[in-house]
PDB file of N, CA and C in Angstrom:
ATOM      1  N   UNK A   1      -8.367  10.370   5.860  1.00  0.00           N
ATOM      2  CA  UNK A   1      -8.373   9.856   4.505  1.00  0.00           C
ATOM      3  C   UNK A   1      -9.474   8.799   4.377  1.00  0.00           C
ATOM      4  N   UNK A   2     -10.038   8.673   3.248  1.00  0.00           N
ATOM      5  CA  UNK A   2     -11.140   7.578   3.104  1.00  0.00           C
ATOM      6  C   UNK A   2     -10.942   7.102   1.400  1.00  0.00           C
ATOM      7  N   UNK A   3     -11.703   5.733   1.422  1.00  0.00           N
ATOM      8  CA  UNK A   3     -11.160   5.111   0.048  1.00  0.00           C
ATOM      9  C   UNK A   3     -11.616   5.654  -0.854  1.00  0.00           C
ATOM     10  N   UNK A   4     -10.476   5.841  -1.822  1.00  0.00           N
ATOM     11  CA  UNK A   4     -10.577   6.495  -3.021  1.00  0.00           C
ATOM     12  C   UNK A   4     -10.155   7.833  -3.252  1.00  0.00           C
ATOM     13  N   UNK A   5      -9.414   8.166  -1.977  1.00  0.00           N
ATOM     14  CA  UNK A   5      -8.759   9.232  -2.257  1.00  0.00           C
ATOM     15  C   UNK A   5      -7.622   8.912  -3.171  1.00  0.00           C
ATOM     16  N   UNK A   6      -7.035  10.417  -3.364  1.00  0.00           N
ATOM     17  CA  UNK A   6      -5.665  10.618  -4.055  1.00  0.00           C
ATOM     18  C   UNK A   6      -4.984  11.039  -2.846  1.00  0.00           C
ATOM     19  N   UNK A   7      -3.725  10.210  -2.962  1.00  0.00           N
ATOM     20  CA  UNK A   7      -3.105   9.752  -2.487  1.00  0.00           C
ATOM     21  C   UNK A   7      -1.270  10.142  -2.577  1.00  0.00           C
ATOM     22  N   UNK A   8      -0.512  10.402  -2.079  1.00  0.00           N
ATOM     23  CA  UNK A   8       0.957  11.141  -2.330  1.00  0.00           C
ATOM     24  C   UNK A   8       1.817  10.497  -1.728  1.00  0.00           C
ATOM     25  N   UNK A   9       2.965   9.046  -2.197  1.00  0.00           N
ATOM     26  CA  UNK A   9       3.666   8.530  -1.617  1.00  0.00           C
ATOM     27  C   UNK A   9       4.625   9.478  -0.855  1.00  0.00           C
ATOM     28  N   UNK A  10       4.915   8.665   0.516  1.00  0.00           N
ATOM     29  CA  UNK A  10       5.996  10.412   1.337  1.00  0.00           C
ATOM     30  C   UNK A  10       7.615   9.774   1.272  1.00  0.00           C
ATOM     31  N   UNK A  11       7.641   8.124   0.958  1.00  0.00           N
ATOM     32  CA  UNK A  11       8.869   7.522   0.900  1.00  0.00           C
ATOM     33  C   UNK A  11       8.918   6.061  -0.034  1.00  0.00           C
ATOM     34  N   UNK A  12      10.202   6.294  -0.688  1.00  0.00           N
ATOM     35  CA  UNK A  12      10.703   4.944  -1.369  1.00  0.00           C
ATOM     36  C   UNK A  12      10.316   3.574  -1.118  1.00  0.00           C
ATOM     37  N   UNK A  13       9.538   2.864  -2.211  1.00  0.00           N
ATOM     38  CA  UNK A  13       9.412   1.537  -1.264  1.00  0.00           C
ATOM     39  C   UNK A  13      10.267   0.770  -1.781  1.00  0.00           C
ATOM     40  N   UNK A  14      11.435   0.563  -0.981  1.00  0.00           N
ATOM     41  CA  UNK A  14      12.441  -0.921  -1.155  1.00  0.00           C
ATOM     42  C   UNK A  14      11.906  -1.796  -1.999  1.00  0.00           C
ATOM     43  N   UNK A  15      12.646  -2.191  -3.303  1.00  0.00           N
ATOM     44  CA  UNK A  15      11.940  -3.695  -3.670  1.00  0.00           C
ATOM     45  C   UNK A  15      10.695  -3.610  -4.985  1.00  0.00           C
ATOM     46  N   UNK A  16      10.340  -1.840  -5.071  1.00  0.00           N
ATOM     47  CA  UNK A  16       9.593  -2.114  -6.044  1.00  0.00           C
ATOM     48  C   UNK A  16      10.172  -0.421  -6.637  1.00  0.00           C
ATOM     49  N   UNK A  17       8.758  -0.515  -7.729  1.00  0.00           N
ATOM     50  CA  UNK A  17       8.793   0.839  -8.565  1.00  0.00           C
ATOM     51  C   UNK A  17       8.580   2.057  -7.930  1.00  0.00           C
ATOM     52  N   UNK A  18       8.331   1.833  -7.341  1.00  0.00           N
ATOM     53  CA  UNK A  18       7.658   3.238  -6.584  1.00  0.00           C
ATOM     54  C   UNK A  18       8.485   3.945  -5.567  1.00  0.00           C
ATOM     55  N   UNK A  19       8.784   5.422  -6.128  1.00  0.00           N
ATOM     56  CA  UNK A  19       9.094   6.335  -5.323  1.00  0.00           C
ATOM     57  C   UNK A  19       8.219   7.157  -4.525  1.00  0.00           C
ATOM     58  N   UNK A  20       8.863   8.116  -3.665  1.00  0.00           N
ATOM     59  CA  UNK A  20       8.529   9.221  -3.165  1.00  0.00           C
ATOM     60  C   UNK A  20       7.915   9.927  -3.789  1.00  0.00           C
ATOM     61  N   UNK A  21       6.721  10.610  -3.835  1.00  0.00           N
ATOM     62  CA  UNK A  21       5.653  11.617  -4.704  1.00  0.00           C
ATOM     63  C   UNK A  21       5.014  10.680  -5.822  1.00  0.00           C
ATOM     64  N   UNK A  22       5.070   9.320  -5.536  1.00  0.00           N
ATOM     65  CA  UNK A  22       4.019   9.477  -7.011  1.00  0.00           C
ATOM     66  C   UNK A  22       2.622   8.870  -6.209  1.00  0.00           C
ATOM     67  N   UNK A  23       1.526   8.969  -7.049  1.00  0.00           N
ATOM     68  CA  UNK A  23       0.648   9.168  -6.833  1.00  0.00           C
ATOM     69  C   UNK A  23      -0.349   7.713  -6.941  1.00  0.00           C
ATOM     70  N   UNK A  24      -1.485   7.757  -6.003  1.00  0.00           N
ATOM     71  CA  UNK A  24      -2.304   6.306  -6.200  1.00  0.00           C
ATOM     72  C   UNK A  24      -3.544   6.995  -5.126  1.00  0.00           C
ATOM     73  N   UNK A  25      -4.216   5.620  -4.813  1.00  0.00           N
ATOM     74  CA  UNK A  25      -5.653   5.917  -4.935  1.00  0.00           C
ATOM     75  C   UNK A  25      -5.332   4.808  -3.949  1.00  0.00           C
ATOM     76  N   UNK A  26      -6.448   5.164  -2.699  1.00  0.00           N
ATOM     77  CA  UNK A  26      -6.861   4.233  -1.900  1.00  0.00           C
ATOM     78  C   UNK A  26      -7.928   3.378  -2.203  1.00  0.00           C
ATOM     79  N   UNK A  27      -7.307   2.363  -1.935  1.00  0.00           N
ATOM     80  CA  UNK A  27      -8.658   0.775  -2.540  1.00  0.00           C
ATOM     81  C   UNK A  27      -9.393   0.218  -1.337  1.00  0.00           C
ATOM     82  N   UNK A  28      -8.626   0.410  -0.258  1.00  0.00           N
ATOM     83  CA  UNK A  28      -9.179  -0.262   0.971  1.00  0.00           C
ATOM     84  C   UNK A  28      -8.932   0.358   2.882  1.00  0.00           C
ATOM     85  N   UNK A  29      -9.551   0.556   3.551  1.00  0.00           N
ATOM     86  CA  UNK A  29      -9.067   1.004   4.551  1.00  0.00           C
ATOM     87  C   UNK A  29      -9.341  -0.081   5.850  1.00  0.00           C
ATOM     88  N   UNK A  30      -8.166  -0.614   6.418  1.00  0.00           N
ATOM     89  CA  UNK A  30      -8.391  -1.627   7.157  1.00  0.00           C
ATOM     90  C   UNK A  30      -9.123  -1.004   8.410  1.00  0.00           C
ATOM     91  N   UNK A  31      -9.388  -2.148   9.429  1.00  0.00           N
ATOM     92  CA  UNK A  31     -10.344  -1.907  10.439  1.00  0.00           C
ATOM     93  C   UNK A  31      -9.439  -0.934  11.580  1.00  0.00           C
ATOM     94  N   UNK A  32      -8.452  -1.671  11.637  1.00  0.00           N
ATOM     95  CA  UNK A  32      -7.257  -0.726  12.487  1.00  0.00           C
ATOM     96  C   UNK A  32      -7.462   1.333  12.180  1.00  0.00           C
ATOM     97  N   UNK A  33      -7.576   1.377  10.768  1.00  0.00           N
ATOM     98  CA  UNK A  33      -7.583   3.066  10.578  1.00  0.00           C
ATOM     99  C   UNK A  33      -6.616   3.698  10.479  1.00  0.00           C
ATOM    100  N   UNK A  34      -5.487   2.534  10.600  1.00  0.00           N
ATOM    101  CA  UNK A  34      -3.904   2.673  10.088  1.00  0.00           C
ATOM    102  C   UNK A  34      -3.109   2.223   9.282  1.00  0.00           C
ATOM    103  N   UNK A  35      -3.940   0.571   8.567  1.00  0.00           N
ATOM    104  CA  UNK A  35      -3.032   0.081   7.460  1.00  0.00           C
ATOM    105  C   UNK A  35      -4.209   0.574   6.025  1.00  0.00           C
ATOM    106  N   UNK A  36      -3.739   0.502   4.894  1.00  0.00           N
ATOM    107  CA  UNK A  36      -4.321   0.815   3.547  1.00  0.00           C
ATOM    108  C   UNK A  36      -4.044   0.357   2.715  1.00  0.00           C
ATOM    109  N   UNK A  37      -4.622  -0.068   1.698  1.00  0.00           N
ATOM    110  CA  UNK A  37      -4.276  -0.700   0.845  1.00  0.00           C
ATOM    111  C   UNK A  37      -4.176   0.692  -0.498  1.00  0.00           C
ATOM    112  N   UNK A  38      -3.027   0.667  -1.412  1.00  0.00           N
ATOM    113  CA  UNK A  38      -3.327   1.988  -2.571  1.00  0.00           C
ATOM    114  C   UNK A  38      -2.850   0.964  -3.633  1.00  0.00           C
ATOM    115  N   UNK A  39      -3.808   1.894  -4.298  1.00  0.00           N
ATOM    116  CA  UNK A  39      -3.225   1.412  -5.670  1.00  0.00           C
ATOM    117  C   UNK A  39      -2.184   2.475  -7.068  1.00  0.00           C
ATOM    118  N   UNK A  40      -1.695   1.931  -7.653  1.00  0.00           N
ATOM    119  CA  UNK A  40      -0.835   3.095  -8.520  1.00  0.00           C
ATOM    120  C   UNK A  40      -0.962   2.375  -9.704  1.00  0.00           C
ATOM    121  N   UNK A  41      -1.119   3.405 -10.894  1.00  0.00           N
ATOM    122  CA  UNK A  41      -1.689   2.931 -12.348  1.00  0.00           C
ATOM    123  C   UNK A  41       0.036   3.457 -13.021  1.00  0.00           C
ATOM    124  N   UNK A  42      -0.390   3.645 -14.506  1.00  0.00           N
ATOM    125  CA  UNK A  42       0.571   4.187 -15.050  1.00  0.00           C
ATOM    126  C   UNK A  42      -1.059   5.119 -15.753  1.00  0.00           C
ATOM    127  N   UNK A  43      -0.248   6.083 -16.658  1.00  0.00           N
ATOM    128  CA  UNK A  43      -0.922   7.172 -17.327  1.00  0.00           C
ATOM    129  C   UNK A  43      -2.397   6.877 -17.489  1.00  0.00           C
ATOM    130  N   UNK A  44      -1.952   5.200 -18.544  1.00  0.00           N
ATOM    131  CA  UNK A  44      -2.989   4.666 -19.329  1.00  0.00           C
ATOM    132  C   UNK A  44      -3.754   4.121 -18.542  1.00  0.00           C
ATOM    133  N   UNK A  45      -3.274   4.052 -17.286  1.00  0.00           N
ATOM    134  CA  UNK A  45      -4.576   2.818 -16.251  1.00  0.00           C
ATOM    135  C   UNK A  45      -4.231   1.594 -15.966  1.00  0.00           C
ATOM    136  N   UNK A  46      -3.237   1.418 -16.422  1.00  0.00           N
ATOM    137  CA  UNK A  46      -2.915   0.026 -16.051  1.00  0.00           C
ATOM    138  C   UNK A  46      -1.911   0.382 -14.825  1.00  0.00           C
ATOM    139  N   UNK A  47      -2.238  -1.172 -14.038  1.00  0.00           N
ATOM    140  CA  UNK A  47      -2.341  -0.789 -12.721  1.00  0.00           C
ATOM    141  C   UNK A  47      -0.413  -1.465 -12.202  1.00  0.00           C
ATOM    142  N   UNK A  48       0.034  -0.893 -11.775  1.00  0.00           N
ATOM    143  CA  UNK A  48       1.965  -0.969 -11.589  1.00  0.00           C
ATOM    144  C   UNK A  48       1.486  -1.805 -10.551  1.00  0.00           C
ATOM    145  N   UNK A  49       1.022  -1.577  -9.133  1.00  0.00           N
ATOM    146  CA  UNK A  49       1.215  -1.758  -7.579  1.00  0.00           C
ATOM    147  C   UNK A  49      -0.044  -1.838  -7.204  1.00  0.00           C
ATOM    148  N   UNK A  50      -0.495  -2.538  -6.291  1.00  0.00           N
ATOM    149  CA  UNK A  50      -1.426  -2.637  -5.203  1.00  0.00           C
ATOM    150  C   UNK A  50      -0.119  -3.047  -3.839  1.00  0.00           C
ATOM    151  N   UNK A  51      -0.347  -1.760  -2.871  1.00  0.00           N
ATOM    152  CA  UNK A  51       0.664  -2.148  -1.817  1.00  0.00           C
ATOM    153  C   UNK A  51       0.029  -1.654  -0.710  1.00  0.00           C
ATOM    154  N   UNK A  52       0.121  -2.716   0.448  1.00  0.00           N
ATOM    155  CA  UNK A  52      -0.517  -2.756   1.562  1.00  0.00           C
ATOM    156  C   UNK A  52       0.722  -1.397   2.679  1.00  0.00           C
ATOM    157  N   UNK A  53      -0.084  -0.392   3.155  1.00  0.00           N
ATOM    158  CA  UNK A  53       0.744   0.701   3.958  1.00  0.00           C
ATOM    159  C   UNK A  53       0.472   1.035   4.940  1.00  0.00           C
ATOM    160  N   UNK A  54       1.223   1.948   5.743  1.00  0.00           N
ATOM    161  CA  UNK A  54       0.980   2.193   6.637  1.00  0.00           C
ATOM    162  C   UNK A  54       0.207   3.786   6.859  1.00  0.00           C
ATOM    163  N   UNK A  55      -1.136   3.905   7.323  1.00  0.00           N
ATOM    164  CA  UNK A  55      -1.174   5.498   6.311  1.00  0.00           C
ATOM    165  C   UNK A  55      -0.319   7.065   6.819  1.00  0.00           C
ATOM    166  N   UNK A  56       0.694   6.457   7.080  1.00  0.00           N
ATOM    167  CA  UNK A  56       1.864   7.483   7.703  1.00  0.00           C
ATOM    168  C   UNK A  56       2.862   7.387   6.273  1.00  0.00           C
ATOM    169  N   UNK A  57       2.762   6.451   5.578  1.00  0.00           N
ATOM    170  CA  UNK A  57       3.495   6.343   4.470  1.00  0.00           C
ATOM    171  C   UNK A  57       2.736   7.155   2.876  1.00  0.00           C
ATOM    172  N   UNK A  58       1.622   7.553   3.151  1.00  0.00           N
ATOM    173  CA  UNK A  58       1.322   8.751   2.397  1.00  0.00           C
ATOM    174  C   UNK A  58       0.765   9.854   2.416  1.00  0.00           C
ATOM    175  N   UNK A  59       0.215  10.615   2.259  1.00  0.00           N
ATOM    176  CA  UNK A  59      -0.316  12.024   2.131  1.00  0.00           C
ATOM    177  C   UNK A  59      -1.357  12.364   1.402  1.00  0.00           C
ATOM    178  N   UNK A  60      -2.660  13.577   1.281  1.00  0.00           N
ATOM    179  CA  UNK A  60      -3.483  13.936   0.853  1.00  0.00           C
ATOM    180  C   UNK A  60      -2.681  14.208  -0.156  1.00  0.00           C
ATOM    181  N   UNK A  61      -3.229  14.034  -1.697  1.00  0.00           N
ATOM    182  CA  UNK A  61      -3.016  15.312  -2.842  1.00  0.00           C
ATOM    183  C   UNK A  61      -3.458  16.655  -1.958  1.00  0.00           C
ATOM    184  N   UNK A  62      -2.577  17.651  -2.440  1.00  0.00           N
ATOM    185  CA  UNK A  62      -2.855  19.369  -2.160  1.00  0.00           C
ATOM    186  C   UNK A  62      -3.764  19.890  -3.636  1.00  0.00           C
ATOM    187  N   UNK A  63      -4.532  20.758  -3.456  1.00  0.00           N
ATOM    188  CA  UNK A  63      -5.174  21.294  -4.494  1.00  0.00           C
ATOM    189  C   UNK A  63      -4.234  22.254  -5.469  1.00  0.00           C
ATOM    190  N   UNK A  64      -3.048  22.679  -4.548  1.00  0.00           N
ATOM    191  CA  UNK A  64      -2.149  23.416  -5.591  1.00  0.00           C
ATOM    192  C   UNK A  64      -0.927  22.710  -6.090  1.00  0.00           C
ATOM    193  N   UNK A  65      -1.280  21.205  -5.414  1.00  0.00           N
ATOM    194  CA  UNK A  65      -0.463  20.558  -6.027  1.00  0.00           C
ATOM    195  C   UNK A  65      -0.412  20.327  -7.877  1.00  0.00           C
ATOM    196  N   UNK A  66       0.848  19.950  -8.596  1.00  0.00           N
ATOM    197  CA  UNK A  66       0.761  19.817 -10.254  1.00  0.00           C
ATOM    198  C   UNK A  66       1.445  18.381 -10.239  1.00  0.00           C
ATOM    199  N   UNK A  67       0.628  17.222 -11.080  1.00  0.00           N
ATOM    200  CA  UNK A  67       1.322  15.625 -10.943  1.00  0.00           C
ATOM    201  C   UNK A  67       2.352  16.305 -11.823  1.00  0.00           C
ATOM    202  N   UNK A  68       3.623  14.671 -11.880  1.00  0.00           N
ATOM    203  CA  UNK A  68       4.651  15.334 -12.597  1.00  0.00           C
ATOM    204  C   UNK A  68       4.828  13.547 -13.221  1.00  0.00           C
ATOM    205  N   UNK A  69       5.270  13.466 -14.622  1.00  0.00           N
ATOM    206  CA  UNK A  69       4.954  12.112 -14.946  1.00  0.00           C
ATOM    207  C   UNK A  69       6.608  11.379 -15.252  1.00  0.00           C
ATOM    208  N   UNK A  70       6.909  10.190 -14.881  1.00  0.00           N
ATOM    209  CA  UNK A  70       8.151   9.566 -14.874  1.00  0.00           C
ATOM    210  C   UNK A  70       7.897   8.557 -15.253  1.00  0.00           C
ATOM    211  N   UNK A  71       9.134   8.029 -16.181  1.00  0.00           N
ATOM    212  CA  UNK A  71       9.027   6.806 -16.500  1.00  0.00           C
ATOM    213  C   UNK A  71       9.325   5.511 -15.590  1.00  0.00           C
ATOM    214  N   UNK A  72       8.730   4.608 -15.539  1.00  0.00           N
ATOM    215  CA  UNK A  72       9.160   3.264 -14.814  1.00  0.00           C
ATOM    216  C   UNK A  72      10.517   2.963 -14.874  1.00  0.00           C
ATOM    217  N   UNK A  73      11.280   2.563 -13.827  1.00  0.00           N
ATOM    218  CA  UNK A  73      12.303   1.866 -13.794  1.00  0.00           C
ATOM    219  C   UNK A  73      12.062   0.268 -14.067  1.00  0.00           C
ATOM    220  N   UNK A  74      13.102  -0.400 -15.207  1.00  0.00           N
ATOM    221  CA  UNK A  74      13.067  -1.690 -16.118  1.00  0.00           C
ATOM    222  C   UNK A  74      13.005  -2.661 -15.150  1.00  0.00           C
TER     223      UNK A  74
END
């Protein structure tokens, strides 16, 4: 993976909005080659999360993959 990919959460993060499958963009790739920084927008671009990971905690987009859009939890 390299920055600026798309990006496929693989699990729940405790504590915030973000589930399993939604989608963000790598902003940063630490020196290690194992932590990452992603980011996750909503539709419009505005930005929900910047969360520091582990890159075992997400996945390539697939090309036959289809996004699927959900609303935020309050």
């Amino acid at each position: 993976m390299r920055e600026h990919d798309t990006v496929v959460l693989t699990r729940d993060l405790p504590g915030s909005s973000l589930r399993r499958g939604d989608v963000g963009a790598i902003v940063h790739i630490y020196a290690d080659g194992k932590t990452i920084e992603v980011e996750f927008v909503t539709g419009s671009g505005a930005t929900v999360a910047v969360e520091t990971l582990s890159a075992s905690d997400v996945r390539p987009l697939g090309q036959e993959e289809i996004l699927h859009a959900r609303e935020l939890a309050a």
